[in-house]
C-alpha atoms as a PDB file:
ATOM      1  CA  UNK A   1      88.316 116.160 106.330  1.00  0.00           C
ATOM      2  CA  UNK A   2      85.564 115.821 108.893  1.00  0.00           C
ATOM      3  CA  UNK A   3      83.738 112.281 108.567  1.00  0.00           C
ATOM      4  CA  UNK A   4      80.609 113.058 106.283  1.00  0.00           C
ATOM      5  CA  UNK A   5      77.548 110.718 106.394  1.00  0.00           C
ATOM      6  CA  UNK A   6      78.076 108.868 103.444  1.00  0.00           C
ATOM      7  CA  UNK A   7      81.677 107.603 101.718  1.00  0.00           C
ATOM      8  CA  UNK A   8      82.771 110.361  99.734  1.00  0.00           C
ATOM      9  CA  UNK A   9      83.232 110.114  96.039  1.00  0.00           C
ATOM     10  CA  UNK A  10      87.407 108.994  95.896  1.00  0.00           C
ATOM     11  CA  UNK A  11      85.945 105.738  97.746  1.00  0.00           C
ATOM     12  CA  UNK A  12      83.869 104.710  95.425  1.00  0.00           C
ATOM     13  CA  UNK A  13      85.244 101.177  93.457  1.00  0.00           C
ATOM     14  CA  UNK A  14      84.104 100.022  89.832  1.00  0.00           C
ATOM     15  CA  UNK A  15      83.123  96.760  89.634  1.00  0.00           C
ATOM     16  CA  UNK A  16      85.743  94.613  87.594  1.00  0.00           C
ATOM     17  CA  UNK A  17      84.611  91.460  85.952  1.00  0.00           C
ATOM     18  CA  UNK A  18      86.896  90.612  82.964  1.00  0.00           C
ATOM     19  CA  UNK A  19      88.016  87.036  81.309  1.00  0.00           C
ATOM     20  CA  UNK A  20      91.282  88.146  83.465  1.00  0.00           C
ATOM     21  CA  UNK A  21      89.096  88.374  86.609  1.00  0.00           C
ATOM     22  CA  UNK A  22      87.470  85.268  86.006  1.00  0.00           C
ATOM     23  CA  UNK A  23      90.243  83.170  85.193  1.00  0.00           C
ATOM     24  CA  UNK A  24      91.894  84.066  88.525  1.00  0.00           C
ATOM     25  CA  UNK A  25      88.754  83.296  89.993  1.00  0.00           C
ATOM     26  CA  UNK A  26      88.775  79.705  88.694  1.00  0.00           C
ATOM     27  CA  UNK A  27      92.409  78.945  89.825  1.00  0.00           C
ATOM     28  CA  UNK A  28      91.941  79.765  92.815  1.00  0.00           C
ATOM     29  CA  UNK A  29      89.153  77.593  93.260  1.00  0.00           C
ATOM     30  CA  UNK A  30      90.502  74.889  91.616  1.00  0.00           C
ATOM     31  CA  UNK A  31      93.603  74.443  93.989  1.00  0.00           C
ATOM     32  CA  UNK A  32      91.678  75.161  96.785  1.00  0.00           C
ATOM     33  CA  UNK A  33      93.514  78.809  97.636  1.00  0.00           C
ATOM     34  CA  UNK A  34      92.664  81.767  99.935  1.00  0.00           C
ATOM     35  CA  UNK A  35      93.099  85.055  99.199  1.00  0.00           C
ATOM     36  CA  UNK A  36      93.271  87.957 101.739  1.00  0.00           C
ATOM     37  CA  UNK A  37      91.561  89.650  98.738  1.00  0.00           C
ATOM     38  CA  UNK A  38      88.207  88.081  99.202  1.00  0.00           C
ATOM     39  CA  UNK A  39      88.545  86.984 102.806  1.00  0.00           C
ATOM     40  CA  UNK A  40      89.411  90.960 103.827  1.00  0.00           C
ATOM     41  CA  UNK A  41      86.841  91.998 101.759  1.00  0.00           C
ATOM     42  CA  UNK A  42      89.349  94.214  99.883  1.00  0.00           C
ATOM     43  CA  UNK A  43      88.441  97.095  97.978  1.00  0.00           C
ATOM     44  CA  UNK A  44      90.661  96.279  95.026  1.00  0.00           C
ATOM     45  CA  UNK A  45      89.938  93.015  93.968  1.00  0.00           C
ATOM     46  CA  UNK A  46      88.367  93.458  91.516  1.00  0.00           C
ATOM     47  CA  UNK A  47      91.302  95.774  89.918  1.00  0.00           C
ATOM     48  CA  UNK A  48      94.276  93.049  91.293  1.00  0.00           C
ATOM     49  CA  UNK A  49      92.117  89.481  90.034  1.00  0.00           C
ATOM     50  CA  UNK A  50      91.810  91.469  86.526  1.00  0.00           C
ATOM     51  CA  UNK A  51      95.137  92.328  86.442  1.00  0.00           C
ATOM     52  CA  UNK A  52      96.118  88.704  87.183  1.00  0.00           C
ATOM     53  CA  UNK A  53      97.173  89.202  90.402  1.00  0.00           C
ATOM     54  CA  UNK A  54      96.253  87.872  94.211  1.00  0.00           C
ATOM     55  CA  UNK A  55      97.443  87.449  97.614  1.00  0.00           C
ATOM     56  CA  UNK A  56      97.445  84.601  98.686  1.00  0.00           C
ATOM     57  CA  UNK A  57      96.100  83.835 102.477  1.00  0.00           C
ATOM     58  CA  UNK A  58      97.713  80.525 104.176  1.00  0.00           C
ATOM     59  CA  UNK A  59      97.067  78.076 107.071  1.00  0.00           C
ATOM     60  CA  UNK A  60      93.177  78.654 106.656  1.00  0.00           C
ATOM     61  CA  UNK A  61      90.541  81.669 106.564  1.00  0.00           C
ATOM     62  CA  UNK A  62      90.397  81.519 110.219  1.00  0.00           C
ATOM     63  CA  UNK A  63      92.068  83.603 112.873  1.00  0.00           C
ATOM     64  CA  UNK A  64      93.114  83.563 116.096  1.00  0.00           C
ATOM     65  CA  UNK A  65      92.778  86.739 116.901  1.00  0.00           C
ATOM     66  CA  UNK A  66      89.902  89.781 116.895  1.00  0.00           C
ATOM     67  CA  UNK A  67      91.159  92.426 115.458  1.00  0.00           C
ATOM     68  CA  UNK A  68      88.602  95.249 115.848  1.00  0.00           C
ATOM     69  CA  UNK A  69      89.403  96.773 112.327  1.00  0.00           C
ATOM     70  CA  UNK A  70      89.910  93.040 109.969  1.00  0.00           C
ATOM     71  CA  UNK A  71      86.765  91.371 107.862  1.00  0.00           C
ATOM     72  CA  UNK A  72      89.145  88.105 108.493  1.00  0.00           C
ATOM     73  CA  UNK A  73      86.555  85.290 110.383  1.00  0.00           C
ATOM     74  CA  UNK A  74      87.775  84.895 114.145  1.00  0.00           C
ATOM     75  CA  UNK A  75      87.728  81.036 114.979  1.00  0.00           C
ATOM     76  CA  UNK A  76      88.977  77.618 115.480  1.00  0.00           C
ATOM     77  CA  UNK A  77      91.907  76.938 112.838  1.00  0.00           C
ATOM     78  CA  UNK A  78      91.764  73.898 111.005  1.00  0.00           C
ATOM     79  CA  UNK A  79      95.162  71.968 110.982  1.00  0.00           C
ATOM     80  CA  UNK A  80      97.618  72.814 108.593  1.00  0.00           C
ATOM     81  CA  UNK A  81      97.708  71.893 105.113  1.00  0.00           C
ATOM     82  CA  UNK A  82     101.111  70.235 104.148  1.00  0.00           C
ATOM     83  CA  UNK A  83     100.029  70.617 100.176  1.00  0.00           C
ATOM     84  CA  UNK A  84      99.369  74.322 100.379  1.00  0.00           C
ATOM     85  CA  UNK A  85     102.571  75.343  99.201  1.00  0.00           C
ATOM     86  CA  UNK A  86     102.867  73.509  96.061  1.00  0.00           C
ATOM     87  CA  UNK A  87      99.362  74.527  95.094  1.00  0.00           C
ATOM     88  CA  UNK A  88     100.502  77.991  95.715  1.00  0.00           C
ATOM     89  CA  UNK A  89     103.727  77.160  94.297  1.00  0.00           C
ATOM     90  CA  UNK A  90     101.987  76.004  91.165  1.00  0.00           C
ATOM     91  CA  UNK A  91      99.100  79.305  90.589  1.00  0.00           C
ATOM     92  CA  UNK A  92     102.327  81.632  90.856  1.00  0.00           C
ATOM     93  CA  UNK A  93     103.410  80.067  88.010  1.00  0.00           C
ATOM     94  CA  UNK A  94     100.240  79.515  86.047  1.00  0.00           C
ATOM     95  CA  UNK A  95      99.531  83.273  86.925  1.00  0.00           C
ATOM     96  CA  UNK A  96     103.309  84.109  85.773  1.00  0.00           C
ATOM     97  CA  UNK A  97     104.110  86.496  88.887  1.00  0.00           C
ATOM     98  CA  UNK A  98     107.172  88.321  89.166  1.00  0.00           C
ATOM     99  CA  UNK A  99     106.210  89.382  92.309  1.00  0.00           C
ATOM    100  CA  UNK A 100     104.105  87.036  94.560  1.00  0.00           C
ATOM    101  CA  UNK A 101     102.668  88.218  97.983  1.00  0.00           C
ATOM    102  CA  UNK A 102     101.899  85.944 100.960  1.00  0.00           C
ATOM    103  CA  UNK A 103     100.170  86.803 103.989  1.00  0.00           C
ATOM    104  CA  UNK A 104      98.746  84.519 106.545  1.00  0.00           C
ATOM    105  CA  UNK A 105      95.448  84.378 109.153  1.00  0.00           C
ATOM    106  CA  UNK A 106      97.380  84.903 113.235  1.00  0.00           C
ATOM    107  CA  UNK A 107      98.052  81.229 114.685  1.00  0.00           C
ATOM    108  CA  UNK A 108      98.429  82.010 117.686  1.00  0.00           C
ATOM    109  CA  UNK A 109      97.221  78.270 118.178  1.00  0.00           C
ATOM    110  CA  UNK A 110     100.950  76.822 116.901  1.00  0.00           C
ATOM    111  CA  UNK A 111     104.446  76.795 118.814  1.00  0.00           C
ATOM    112  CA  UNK A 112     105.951  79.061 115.725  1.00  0.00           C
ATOM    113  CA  UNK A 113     103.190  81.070 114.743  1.00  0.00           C
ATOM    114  CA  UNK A 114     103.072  79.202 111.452  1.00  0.00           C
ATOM    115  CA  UNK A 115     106.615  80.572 110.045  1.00  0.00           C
ATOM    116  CA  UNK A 116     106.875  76.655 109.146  1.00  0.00           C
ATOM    117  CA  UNK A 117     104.273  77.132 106.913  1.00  0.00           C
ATOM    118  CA  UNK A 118     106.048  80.337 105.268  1.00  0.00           C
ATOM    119  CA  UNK A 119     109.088  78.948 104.621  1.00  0.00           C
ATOM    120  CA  UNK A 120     107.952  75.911 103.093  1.00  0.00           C
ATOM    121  CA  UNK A 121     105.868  78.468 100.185  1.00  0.00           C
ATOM    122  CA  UNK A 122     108.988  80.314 100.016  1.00  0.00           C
ATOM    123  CA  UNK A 123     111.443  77.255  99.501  1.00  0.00           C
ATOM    124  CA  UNK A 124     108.154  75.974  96.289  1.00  0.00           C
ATOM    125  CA  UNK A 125     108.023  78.766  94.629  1.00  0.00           C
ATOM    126  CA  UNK A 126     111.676  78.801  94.384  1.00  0.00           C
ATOM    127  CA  UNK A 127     111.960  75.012  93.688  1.00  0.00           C
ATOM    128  CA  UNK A 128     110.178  75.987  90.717  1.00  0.00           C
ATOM    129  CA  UNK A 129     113.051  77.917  89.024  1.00  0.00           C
ATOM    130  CA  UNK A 130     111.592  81.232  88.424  1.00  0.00           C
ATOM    131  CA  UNK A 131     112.740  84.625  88.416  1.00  0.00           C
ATOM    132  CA  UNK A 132     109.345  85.685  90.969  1.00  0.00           C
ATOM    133  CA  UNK A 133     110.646  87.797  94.244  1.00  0.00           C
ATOM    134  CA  UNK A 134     108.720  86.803  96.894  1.00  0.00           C
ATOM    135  CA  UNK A 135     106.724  89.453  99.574  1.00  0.00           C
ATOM    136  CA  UNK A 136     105.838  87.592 102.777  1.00  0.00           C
ATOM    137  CA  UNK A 137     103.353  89.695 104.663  1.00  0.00           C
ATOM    138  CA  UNK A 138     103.570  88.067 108.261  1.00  0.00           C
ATOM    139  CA  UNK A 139     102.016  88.370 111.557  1.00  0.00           C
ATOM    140  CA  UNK A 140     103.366  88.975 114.684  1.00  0.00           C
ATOM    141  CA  UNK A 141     104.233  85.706 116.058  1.00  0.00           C
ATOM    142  CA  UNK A 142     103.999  86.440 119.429  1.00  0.00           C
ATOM    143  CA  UNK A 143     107.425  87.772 119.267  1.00  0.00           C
ATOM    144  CA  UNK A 144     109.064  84.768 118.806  1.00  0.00           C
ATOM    145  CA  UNK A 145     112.280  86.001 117.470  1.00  0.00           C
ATOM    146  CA  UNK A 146     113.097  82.247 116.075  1.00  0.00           C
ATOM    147  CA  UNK A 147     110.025  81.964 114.051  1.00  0.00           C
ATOM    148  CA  UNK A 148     111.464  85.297 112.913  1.00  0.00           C
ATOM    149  CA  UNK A 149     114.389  84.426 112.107  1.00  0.00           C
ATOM    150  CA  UNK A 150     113.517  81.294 110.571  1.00  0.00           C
ATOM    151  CA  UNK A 151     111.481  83.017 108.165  1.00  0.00           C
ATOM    152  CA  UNK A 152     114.212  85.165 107.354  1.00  0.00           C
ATOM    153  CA  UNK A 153     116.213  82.559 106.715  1.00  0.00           C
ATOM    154  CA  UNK A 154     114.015  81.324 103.887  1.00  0.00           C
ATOM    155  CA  UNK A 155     115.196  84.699 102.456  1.00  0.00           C
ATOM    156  CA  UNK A 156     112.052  86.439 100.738  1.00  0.00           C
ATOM    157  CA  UNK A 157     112.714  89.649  98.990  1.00  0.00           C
ATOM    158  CA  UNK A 158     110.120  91.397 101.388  1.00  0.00           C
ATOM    159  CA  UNK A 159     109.581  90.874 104.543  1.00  0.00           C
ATOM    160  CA  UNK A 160     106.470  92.680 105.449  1.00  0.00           C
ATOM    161  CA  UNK A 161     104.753  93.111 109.130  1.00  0.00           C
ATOM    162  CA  UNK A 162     102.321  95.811 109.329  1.00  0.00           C
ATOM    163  CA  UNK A 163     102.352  97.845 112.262  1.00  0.00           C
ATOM    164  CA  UNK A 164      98.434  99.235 111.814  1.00  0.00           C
ATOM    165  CA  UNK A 165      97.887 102.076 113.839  1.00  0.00           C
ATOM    166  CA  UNK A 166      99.164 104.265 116.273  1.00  0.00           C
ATOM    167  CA  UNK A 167     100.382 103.193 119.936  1.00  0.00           C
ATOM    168  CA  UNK A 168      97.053 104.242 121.821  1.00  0.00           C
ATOM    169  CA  UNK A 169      95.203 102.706 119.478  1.00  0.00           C
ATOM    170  CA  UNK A 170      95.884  98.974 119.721  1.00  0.00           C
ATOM    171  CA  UNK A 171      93.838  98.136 122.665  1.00  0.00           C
ATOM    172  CA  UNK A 172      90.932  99.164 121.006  1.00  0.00           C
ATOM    173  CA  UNK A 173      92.122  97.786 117.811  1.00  0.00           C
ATOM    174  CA  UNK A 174      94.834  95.431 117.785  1.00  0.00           C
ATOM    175  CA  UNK A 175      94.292  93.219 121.429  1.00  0.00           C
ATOM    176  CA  UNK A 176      96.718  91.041 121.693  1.00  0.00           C
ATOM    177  CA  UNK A 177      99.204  93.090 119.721  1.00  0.00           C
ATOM    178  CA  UNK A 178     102.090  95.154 120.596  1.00  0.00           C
ATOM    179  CA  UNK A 179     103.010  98.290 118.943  1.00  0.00           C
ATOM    180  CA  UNK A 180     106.863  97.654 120.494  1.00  0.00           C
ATOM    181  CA  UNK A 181     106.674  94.320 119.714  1.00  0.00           C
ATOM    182  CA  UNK A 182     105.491  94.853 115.770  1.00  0.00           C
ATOM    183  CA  UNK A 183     108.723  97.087 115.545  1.00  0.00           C
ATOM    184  CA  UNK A 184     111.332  94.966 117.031  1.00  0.00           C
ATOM    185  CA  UNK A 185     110.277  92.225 114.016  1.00  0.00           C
ATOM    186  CA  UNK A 186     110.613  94.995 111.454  1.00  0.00           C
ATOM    187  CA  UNK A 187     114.060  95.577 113.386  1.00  0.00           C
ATOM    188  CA  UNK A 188     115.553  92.066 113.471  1.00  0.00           C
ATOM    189  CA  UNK A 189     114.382  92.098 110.031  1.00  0.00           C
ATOM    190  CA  UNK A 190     116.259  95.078 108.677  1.00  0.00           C
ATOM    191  CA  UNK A 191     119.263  93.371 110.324  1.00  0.00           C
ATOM    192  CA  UNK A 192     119.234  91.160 107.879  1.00  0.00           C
ATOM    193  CA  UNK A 193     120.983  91.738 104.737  1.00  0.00           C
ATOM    194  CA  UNK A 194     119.465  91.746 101.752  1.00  0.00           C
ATOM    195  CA  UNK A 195     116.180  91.865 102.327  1.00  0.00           C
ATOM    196  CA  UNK A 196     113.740  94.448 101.886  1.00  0.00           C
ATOM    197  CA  UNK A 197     111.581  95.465 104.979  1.00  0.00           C
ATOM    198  CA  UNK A 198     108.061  96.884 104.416  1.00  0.00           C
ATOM    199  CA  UNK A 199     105.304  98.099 106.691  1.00  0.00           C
ATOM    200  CA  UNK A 200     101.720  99.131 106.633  1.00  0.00           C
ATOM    201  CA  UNK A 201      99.417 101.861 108.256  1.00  0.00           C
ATOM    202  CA  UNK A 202      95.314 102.642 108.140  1.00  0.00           C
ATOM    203  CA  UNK A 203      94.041 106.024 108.833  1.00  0.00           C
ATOM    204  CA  UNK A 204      90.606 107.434 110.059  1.00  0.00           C
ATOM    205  CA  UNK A 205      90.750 105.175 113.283  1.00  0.00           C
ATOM    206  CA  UNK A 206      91.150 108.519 115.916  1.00  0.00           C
ATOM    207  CA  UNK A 207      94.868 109.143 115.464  1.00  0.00           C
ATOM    208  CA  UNK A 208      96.422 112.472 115.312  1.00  0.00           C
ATOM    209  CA  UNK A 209      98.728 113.756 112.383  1.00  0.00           C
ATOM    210  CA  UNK A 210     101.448 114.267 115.499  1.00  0.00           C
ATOM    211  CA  UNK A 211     100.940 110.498 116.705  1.00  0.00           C
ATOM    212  CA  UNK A 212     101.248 109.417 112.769  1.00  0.00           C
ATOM    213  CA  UNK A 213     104.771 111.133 112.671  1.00  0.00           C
ATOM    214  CA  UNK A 214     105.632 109.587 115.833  1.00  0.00           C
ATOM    215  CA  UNK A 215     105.218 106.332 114.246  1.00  0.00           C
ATOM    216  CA  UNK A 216     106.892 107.199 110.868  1.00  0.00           C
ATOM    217  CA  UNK A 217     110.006 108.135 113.049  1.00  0.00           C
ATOM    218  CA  UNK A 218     109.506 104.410 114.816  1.00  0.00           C
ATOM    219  CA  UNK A 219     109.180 102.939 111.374  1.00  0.00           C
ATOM    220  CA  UNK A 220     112.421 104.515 110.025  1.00  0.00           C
ATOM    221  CA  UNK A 221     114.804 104.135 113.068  1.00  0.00           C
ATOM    222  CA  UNK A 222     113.332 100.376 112.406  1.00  0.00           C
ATOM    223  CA  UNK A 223     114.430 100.168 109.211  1.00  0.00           C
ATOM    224  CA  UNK A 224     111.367 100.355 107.268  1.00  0.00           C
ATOM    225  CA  UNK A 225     112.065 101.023 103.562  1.00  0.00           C
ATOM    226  CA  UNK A 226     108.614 100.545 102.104  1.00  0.00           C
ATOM    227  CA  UNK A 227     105.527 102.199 103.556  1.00  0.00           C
ATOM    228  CA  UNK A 228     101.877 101.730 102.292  1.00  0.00           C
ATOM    229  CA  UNK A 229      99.245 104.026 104.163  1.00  0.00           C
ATOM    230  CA  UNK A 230      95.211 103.716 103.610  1.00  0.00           C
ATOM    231  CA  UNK A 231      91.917 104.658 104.506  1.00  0.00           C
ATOM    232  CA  UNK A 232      90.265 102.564 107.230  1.00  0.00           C
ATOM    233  CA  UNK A 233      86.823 101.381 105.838  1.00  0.00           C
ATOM    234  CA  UNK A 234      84.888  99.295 108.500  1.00  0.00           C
ATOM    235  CA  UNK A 235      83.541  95.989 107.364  1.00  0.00           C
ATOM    236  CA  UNK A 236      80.351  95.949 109.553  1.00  0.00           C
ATOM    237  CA  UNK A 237      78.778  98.147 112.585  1.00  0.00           C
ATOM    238  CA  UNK A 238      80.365  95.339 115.161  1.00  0.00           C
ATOM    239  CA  UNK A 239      83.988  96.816 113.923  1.00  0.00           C
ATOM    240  CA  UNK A 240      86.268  99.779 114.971  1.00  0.00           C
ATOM    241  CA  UNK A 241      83.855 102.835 113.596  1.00  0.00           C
ATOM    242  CA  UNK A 242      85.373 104.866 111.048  1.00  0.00           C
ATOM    243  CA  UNK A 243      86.270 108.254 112.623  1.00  0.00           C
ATOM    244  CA  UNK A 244      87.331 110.398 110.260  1.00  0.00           C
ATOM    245  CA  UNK A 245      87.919 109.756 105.914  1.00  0.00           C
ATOM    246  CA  UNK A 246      91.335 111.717 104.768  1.00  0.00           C
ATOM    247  CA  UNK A 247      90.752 113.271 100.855  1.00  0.00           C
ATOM    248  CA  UNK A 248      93.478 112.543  98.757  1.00  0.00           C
ATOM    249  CA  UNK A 249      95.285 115.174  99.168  1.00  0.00           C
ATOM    250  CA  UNK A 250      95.964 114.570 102.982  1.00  0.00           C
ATOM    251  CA  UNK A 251      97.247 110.977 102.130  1.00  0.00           C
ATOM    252  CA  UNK A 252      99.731 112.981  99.677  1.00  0.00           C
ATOM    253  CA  UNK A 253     100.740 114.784 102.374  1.00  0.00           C
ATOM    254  CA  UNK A 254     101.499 112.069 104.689  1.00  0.00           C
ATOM    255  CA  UNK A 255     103.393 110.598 102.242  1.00  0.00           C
ATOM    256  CA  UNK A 256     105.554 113.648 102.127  1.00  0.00           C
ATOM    257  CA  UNK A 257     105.663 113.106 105.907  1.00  0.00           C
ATOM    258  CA  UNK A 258     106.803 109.890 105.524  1.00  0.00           C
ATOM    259  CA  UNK A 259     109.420 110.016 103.421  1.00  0.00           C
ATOM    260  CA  UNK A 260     110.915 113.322 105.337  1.00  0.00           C
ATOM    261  CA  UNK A 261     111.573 110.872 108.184  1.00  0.00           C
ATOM    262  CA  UNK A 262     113.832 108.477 106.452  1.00  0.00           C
ATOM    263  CA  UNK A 263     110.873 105.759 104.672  1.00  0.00           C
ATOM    264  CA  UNK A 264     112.423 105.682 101.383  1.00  0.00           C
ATOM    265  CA  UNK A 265     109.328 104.401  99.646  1.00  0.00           C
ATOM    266  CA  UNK A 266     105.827 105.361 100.157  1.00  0.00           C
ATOM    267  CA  UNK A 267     102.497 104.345  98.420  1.00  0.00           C
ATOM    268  CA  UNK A 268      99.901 106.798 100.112  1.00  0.00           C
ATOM    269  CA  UNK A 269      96.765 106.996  98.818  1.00  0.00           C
ATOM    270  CA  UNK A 270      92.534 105.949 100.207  1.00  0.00           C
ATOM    271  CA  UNK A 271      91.987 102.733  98.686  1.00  0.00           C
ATOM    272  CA  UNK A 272      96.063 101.919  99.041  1.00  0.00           C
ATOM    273  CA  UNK A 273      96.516  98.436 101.183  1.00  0.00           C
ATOM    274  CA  UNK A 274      99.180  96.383 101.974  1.00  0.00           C
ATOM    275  CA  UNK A 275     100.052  94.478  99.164  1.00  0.00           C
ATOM    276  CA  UNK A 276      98.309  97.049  96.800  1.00  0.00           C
ATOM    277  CA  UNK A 277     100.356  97.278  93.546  1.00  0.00           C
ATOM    278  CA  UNK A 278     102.798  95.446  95.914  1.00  0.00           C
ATOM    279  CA  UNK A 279     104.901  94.698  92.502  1.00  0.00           C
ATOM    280  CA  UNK A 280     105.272  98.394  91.292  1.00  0.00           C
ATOM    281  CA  UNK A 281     106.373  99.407  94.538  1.00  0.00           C
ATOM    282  CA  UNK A 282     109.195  97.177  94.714  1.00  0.00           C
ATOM    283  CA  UNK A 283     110.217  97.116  91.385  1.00  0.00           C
ATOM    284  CA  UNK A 284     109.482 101.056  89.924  1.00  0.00           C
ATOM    285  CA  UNK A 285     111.249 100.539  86.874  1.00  0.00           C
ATOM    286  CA  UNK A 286     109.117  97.734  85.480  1.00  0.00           C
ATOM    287  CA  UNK A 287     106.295  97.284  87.079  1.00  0.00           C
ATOM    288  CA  UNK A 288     105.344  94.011  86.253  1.00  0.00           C
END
């Protein structure tokens, strides 16, 4: 549908402010954690913090780079935090996850990207004995195929890199990201066995629904198993302007489109993101 003046009705979020909510709330400030939930401005956190749930944002709330479309705050990283990962280590299993997602701010500031950093929340969360499979949901790191494939070696359960938006798109919204790039991680990724490889789109910045198959071709010859797609919703006037909202059941059909071209798994819906209902997705069955 054409973009109407105001956000239509499938957009609009109840506020969620339970004991669960609030209790997540507290943890997190009490050992000192980011979430890509609040720094993203997401949609559903309400929903996620009252269903116990969070992802958890390392090496700092800042970023390195400006990303046209992201709430994330552009600026000078502070160094990293060598106690991060226990204290994420430790809320995983006060908040009894089975399935814990980590994503990061870009730090495009350090030799590795910060896979370092990943691999030491991978390797405390599984010092602590429990049964919780692990999403990472990583940046690009400048295509350093080591910091890759060090995180790899950490072996998560999902290894997640988001590849946005179509091709002509990412100089207006991804500078100093590569669409080729983005899919030769998800690639040396899905050459690894054993581990799940996810990927992430936003509609409604200009793309076309022939450039969006394009891309779910790309995605599958990649490897991609998992697919999430949402609605782009721009966090201020100084962002990407939203171009066009899809109704519901558009995202069904790119689903459908999706999976026709070899994504075995799709979660397709407006308010959809990355790690939304990140656990259901990867484990159908139970959904915990």
């Amino acid at each position: 549908m054409d973009k109407p003046n105001t956000k239509p009705p499938w957009l609009k979020v109840r506020a969620c402010g339970n004991q669960k909510y609030r209790e997540v709330q507290a943890l997190l400030e009490e050992h000192h954690l980011n979430t890509v939930c609040r720094e993203a401005n997401c949609p559903n956190r309400g929903e996620c913090y009252s269903r116990g749930t969070a992802t958890f944002l390392i090496m700092g709330p800042n970023c390195t780079r400006h990303c046209r479309f992201c709430n994330v705050t552009l600026g000078l990283p502070a160094p990293l935090d060598e106690n991060e990962p226990a204290r994420i280590a430790q809320a995983v299993n006060i908040l009894d996850l089975r399935h814990a997602v980590i994503t990061s701010v870009t730090r495009d500031d350090l030799p590795d990207g910060g896979a370092a950093q990943f691999v030491a929340v991978v390797r405390e969360i599984r010092r602590l004995g429990k049964n919780t499979a692990v999403e990472l949901l990583v940046p690009d790191f400048r295509g350093n195929h080591e910091a890759v494939a060090a995180v790899l070696a950490a072996r998560p359960d999902v290894f997640n890199h988001n590849i946005e938006t179509i091709p002509r798109l990412y100089p207006a919204v991804r500078p100093g990201a590569d669409y080729a790039r983005s899919l030769e991680i998800l690639r040396q990724a899905a050459e690894t066995e054993g581990i799940a490889v996810k990927s992430g789109l936003m509609v409604g910045l200009g793309e076309t629904a022939d450039e969006l198959r394009v891309v779910f071709i790309d995605m599958a010859g990649a490897g991609v198993e998992f697919l999430t797609i949402g609605q782009y919703l721009a966090p201020s006037k100084n962002h990407h302007p939203v171009v066009r909202y899809y109704s519901p059941a558009e995202f069904d059909a790119l689903a459908d489109a999706a999976r026709a071209s070899g994504i075995k798994s799709v979660f397709s819906a407006p308010l959809v993101r990355s790690s939304y209902q990140a656990a259901e997705q990867y484990h159908p069955a139970s959904g915990k």
